[in-house]
N, C-alpha and C. Protein backbone atom coordinates (compact mmCIF):
# COMPACT_ATOMS: atom_id res chain seq x y z
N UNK A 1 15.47 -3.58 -9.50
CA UNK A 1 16.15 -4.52 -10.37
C UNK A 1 15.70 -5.93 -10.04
N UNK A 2 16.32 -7.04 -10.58
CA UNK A 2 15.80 -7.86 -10.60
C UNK A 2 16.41 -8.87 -9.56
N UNK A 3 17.40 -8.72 -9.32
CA UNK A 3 18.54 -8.97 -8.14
C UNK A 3 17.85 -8.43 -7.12
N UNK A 4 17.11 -7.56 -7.06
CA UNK A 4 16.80 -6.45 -5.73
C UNK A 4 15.30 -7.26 -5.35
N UNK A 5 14.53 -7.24 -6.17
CA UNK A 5 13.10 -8.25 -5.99
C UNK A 5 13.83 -9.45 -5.80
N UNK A 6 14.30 -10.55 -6.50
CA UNK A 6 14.60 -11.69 -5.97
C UNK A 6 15.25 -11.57 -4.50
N UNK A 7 15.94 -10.94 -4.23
CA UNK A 7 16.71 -10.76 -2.86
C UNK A 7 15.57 -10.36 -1.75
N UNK A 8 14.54 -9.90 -1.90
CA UNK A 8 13.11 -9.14 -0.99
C UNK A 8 12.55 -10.77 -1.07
N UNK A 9 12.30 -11.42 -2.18
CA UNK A 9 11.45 -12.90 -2.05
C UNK A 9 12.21 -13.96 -1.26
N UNK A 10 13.75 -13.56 -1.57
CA UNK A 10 14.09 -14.65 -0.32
C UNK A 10 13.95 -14.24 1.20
N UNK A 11 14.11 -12.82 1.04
CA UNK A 11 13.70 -12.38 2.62
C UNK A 11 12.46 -12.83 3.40
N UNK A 12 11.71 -12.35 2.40
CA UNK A 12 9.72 -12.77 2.56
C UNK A 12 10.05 -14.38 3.24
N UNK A 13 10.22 -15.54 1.97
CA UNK A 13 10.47 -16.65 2.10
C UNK A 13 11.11 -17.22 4.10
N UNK A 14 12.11 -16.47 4.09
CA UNK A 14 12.56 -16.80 5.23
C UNK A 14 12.15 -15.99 6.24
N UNK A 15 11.59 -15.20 6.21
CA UNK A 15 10.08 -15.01 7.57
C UNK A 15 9.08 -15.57 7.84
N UNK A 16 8.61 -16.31 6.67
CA UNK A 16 7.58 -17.06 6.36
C UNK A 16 7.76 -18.54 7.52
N UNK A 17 8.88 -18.94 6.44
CA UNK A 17 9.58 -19.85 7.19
C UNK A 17 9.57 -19.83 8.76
N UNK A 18 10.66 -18.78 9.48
CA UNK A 18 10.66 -18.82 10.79
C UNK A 18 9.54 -18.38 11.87
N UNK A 19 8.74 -17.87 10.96
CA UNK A 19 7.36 -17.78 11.94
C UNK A 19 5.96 -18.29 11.41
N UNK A 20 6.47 -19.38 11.73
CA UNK A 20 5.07 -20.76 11.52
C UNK A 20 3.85 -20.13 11.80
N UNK A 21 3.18 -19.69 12.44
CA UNK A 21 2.06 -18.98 13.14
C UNK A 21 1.88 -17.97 12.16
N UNK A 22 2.73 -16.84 11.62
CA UNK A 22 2.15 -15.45 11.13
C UNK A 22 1.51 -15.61 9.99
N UNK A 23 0.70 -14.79 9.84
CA UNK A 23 -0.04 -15.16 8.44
C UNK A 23 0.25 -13.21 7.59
N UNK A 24 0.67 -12.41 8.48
CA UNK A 24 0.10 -11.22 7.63
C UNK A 24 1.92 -11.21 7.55
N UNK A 25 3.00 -10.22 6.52
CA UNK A 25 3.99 -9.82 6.19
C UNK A 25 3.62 -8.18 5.42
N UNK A 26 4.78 -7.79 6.25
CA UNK A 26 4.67 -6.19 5.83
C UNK A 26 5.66 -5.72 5.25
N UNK A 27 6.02 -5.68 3.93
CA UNK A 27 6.87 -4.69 3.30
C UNK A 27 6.79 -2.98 3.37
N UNK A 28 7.43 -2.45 3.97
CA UNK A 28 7.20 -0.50 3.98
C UNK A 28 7.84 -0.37 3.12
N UNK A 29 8.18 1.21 3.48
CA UNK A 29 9.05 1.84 2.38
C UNK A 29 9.57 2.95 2.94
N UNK A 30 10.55 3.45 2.46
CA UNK A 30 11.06 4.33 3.47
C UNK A 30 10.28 5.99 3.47
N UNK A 31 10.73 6.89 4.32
CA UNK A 31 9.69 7.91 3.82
C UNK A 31 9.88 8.78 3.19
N UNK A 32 10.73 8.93 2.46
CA UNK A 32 10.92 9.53 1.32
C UNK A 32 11.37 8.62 0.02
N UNK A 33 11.64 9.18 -0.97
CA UNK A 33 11.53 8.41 -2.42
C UNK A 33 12.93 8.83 -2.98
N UNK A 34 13.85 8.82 -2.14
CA UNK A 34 14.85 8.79 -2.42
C UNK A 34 15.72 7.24 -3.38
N UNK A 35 16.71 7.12 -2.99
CA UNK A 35 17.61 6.13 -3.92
C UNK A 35 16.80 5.76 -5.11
N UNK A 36 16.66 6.27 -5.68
CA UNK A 36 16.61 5.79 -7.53
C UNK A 36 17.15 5.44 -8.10
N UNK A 37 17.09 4.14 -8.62
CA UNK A 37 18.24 3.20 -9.64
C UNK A 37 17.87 3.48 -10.88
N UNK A 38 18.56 2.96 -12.40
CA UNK A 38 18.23 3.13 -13.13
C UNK A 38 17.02 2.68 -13.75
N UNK A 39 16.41 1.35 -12.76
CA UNK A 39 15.42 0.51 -13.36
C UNK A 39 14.14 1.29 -12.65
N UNK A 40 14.26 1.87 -11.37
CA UNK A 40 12.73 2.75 -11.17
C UNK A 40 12.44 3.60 -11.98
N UNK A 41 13.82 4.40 -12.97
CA UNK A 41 13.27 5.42 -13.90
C UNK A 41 12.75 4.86 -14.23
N UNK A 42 13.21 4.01 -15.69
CA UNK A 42 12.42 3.48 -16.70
C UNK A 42 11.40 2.86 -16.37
N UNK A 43 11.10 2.18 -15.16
CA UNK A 43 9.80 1.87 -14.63
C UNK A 43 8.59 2.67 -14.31
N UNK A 44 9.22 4.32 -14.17
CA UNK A 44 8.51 5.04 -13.71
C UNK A 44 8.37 5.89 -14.86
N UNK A 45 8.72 5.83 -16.31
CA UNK A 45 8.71 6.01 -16.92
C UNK A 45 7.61 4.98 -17.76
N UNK A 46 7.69 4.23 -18.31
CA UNK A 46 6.94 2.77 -18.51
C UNK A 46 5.31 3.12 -17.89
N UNK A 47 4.76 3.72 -16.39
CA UNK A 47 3.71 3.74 -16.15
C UNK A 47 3.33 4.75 -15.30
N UNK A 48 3.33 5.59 -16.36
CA UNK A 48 2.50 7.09 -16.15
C UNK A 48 3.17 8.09 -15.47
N UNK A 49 4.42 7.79 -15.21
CA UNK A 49 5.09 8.42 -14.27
C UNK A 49 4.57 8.72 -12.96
N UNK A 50 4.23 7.85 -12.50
CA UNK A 50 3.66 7.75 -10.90
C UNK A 50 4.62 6.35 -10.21
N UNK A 51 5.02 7.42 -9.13
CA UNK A 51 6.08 6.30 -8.39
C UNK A 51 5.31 5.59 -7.54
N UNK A 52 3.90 5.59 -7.41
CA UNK A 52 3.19 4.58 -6.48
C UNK A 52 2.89 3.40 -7.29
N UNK A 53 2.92 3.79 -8.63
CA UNK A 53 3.12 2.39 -9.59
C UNK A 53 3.90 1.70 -9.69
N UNK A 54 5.17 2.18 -9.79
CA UNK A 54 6.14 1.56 -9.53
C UNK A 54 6.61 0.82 -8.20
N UNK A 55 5.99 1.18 -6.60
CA UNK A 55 6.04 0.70 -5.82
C UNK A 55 4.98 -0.95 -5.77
N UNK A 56 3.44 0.03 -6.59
CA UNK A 56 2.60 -1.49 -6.25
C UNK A 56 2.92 -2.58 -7.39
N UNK A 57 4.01 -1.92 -8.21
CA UNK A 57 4.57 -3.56 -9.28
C UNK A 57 5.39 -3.95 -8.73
N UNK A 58 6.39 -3.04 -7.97
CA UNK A 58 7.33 -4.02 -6.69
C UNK A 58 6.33 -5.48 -5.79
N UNK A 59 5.80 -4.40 -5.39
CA UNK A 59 5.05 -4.80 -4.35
C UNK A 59 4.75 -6.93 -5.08
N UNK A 60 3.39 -6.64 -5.95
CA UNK A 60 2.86 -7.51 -6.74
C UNK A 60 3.40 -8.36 -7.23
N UNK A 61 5.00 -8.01 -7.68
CA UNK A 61 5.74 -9.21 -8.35
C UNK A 61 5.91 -9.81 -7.30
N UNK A 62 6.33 -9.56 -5.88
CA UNK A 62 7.22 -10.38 -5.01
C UNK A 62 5.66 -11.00 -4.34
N UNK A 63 4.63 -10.23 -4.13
CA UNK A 63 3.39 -11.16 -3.73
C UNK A 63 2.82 -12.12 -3.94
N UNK A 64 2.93 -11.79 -5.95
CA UNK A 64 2.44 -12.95 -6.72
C UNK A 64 3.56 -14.64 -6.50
N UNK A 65 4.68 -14.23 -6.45
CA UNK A 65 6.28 -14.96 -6.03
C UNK A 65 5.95 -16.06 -4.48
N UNK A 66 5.23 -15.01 -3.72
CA UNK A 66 5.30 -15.55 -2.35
C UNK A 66 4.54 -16.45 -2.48
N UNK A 67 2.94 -16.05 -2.66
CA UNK A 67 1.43 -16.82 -3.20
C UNK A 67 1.97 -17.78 -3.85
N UNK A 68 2.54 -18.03 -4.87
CA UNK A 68 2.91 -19.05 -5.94
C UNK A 68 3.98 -20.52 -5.06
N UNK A 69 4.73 -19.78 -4.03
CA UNK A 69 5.75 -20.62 -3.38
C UNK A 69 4.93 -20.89 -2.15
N UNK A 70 3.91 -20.34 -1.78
CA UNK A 70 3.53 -20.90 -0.11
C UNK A 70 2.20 -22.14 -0.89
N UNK A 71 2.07 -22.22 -2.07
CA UNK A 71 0.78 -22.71 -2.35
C UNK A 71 1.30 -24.24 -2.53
N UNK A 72 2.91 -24.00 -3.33
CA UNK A 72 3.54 -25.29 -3.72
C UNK A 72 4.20 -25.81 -2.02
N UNK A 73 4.73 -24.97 -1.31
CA UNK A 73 5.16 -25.56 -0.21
C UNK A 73 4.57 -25.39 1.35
N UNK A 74 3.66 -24.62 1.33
CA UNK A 74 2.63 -24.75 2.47
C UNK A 74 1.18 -24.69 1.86
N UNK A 75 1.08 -25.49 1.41
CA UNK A 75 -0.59 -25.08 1.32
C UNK A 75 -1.63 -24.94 2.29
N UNK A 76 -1.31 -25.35 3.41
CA UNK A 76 -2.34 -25.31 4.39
C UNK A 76 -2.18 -23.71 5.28
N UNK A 77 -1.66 -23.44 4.92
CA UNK A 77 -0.68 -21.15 5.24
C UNK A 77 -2.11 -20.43 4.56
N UNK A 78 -2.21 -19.81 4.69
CA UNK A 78 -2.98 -18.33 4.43
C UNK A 78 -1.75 -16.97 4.46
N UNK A 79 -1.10 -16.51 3.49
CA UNK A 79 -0.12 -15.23 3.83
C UNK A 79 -0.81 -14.40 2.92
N UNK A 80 -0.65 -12.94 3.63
CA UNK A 80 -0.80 -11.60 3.24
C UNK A 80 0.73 -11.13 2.74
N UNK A 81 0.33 -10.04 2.19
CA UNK A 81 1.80 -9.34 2.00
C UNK A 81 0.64 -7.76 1.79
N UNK A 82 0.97 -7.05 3.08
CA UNK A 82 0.81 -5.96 3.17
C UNK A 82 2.14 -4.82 2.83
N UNK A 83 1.24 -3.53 2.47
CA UNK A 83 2.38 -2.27 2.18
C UNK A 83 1.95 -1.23 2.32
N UNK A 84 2.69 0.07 3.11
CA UNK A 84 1.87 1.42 3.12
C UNK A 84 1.82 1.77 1.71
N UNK A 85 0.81 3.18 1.69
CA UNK A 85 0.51 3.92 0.44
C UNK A 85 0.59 5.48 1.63
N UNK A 86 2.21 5.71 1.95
CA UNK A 86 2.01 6.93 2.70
C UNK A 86 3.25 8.01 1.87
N UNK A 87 2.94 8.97 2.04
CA UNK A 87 4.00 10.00 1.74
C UNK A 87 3.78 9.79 0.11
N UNK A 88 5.13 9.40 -0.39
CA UNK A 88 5.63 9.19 -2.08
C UNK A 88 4.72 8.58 -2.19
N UNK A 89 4.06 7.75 -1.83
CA UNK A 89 2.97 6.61 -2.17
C UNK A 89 1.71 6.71 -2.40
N UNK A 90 0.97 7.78 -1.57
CA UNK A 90 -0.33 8.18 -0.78
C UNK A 90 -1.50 8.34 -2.09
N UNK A 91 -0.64 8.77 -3.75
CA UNK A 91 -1.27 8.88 -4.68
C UNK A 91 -1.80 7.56 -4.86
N UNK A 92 -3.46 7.32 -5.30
CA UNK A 92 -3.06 5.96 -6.26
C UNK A 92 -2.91 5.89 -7.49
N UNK A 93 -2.04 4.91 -8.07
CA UNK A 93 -1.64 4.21 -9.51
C UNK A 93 -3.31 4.55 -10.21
N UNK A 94 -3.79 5.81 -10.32
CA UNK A 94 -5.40 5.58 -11.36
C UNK A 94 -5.01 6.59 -11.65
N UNK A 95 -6.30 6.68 -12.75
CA UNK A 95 -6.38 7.28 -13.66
C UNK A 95 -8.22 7.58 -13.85
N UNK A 96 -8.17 8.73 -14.68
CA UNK A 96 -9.68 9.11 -14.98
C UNK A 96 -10.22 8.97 -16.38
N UNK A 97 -11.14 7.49 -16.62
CA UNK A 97 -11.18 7.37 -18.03
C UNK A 97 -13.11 7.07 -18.38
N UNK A 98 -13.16 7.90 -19.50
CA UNK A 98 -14.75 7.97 -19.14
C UNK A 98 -15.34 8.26 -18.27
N UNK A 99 -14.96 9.19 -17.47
CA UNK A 99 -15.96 9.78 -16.40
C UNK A 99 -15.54 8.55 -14.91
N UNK A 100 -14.39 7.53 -15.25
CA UNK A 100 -14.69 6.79 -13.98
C UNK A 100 -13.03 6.51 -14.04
N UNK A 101 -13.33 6.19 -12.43
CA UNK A 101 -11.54 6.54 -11.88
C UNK A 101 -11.09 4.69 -12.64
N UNK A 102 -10.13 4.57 -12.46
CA UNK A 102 -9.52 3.10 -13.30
C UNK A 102 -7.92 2.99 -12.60
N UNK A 103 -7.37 1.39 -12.64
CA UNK A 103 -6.05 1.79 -12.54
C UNK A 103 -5.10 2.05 -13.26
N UNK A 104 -3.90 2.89 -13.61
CA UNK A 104 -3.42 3.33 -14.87
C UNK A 104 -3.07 1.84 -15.55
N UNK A 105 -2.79 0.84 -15.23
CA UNK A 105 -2.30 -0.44 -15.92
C UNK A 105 -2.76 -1.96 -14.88
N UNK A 106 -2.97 -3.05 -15.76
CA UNK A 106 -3.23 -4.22 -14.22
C UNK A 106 -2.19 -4.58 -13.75
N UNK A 107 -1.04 -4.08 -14.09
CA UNK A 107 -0.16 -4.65 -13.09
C UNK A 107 -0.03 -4.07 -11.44
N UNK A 108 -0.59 -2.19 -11.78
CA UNK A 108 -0.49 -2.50 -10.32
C UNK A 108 -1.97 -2.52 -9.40
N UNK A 109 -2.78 -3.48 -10.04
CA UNK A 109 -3.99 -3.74 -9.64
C UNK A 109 -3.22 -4.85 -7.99
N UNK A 110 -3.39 -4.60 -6.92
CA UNK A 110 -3.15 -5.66 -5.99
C UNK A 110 -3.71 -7.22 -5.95
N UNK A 111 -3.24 -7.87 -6.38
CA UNK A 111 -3.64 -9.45 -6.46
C UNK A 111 -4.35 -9.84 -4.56
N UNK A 112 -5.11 -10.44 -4.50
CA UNK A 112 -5.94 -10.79 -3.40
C UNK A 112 -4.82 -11.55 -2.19
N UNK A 113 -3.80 -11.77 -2.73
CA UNK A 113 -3.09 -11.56 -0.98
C UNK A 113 -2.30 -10.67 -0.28
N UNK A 114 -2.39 -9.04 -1.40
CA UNK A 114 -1.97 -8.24 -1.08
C UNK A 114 -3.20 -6.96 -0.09
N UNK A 115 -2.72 -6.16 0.73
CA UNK A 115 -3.34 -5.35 1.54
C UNK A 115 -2.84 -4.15 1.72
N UNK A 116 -3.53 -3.07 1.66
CA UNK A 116 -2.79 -1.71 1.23
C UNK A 116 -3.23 -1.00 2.65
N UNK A 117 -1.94 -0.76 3.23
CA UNK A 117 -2.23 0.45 4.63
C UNK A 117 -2.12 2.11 4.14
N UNK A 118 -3.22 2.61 4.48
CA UNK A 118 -3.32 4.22 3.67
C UNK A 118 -3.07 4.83 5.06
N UNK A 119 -2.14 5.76 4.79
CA UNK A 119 -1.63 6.62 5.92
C UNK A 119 -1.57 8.07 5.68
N UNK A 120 -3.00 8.38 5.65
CA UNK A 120 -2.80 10.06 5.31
C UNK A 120 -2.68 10.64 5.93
N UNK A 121 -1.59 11.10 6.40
CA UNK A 121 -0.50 12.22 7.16
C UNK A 121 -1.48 13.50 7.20
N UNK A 122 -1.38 14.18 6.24
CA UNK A 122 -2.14 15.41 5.91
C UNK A 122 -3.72 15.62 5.85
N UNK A 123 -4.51 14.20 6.46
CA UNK A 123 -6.11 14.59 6.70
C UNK A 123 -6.39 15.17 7.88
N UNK A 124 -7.45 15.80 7.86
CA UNK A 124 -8.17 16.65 8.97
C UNK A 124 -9.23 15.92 9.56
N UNK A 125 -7.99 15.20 10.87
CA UNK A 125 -8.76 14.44 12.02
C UNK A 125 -10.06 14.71 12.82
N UNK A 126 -10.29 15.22 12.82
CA UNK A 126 -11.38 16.57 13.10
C UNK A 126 -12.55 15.59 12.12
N UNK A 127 -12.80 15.81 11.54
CA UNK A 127 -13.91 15.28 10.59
C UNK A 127 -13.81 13.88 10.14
N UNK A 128 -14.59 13.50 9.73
CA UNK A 128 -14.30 12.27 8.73
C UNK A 128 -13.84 12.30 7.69
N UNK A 129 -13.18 11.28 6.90
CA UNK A 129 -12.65 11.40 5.63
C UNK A 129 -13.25 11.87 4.55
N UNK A 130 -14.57 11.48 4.44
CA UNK A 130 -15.25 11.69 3.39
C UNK A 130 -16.39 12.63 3.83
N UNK A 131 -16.49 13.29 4.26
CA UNK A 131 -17.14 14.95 5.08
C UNK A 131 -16.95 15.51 3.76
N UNK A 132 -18.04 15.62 2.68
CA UNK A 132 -17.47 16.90 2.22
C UNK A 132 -18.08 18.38 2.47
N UNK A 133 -18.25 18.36 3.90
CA UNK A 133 -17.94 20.07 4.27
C UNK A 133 -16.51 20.16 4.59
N UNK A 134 -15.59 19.07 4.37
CA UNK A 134 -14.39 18.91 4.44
C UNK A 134 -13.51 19.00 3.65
N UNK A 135 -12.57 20.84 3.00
CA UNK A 135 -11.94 20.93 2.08
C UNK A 135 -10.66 20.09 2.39
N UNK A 136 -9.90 19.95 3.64
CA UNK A 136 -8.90 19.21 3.69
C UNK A 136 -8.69 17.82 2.80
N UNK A 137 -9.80 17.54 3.82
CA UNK A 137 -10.40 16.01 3.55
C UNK A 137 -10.53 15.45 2.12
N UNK A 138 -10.91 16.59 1.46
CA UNK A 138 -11.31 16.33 -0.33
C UNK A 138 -10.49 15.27 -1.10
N UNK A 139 -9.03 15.50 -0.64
CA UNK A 139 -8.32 15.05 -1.50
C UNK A 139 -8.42 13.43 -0.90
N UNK A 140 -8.34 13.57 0.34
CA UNK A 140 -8.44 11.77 0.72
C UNK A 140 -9.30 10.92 0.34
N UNK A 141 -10.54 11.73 0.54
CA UNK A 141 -11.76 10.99 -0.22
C UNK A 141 -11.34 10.73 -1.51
N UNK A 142 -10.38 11.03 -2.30
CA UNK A 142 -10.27 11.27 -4.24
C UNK A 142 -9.25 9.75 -3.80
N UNK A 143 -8.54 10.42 -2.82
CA UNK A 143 -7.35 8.75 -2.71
C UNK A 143 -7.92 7.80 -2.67
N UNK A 144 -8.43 7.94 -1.23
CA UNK A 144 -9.71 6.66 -0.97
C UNK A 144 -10.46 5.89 -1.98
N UNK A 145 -10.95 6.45 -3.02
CA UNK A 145 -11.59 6.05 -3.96
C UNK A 145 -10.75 5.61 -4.71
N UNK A 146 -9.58 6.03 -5.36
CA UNK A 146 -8.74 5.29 -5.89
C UNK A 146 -8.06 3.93 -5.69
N UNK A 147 -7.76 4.03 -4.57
CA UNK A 147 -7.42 3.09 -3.51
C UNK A 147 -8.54 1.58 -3.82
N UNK A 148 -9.57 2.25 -3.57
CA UNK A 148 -10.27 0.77 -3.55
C UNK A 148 -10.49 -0.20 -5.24
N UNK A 149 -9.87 1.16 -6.20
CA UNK A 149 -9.93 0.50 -7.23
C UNK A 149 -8.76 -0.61 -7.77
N UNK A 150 -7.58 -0.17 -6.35
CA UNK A 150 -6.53 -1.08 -7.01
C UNK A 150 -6.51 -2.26 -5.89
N UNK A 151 -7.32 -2.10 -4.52
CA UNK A 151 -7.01 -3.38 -3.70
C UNK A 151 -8.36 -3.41 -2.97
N UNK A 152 -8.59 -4.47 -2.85
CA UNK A 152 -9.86 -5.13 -2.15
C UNK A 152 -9.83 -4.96 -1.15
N UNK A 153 -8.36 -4.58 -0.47
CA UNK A 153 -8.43 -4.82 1.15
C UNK A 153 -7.24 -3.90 1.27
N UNK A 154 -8.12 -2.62 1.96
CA UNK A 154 -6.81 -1.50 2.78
C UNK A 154 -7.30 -1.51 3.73
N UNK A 155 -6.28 -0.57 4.69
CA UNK A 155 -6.29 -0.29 6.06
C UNK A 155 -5.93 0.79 5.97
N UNK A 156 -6.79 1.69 7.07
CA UNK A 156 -6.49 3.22 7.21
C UNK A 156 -5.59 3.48 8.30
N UNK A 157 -4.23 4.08 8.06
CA UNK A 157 -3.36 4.16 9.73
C UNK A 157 -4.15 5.26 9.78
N UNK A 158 -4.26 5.42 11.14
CA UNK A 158 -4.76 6.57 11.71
C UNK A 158 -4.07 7.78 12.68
N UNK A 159 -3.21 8.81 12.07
CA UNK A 159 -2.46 9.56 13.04
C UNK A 159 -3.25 10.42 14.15
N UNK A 160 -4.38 10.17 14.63
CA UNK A 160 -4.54 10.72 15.64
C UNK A 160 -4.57 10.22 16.91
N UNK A 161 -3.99 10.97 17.75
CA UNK A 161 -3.17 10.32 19.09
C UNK A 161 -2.97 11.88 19.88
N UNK A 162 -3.06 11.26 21.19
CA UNK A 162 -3.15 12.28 22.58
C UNK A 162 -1.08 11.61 22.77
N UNK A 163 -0.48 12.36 22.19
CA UNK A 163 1.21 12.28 22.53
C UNK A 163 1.20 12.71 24.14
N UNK A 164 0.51 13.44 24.49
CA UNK A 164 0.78 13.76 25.91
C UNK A 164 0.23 12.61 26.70
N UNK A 165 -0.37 12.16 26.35
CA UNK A 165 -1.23 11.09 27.33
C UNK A 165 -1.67 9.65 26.88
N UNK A 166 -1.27 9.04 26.24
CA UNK A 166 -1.10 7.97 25.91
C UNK A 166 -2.07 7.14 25.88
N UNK A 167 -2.24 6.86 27.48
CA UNK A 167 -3.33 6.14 28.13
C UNK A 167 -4.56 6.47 28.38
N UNK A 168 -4.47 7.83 27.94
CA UNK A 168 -5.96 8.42 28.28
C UNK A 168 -6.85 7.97 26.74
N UNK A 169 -7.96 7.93 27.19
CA UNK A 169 -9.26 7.99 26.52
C UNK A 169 -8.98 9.81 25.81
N UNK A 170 -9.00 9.19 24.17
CA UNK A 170 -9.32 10.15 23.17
C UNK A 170 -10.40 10.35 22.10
N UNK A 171 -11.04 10.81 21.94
CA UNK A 171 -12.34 10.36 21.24
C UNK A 171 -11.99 11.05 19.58
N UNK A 172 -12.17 10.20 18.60
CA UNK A 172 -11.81 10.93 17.54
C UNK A 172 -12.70 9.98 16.71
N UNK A 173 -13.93 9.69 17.40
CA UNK A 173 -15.11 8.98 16.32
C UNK A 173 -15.21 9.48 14.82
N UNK A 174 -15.30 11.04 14.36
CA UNK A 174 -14.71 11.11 13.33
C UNK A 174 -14.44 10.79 11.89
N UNK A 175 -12.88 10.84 12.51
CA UNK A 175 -11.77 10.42 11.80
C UNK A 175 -12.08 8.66 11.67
């Protein structure tokens, strides 16, 4: 709603604010796609019925909001506004038109101070992403590619990790 984004831009606003130094801001999301208001239907309705669209027009309105207010009142700032694309998200907002992937609409194209963290839970660490002797992998590579059609600048979280050992040297060149 619109109460709900304005209320996230004053939040943004006043982090901004209290930490003079930071330049990057991270909006998540929770990990499941639960609480649905009436305005994500029709939103999610409105564009293609993909709720990662509806997350990266969240996302974009309050980015474009931030960009627009740090330019009039800090101009000398550089801010990001980063967001995962994990779980509910992990799809991207595209589409397949003429033989070439596209995003379903420009709104949720990411405007250049936004940054997309891709967190694929379900790839096969073991290989690289884009291995295709890699059936796991297939589908990430299809994300991946999508992905770069809606933001200039992602980041891959990477779940592989030695839980038993923390500190030890793990090699997962890879992934």
């Amino acid at each position: 709603t619109e109460s709900g984004i304005y209320a996230m831009i004053q939040a943004v606003k006043r982090e901004i604010i209290n930490n003079p130094t930071q330049k990057y801001f991270f909006l998540g999301q929770e990990d499941h796609e639960g609480y649905q208001c009436e305005g994500f239907t029709k939103s999610y309705e409105r564009n293609g019925r993909s709720t990662t669209a509806v997350w990266m027009i969240y996302i974009n309105t309050i980015a474009k909001e931030i960009d627009r207010w740090v330019k009039e009142t800090y101009p000398e700032r550089e801010i990001y506004i980063g967001t995962f694309a994990y779980q509910w998200t992990l799809i991207p907002p595209v589409k397949e038109e003429g033989g070439n992937i596209v995003p379903i609409n420009d709104k949720v194209v990411a405007p250049d101070n936004v940054f997309v963290m891709i967190a694929p839970i379900s790839a096969c660490y073991y290989h690289d992403y884009l291995d295709p002797t890699c059936k796991t992998n297939e589908i990430i590579a299809k994300y991946l590619e999508g992905w770069s059609k809606i933001s200039n600048s992602f980041i891959v979280w990477d779940y592989q990790c030695n839980f038993k050992h923390y500190l030890n040297w793990f090699p997962h060149y890879n992934s």
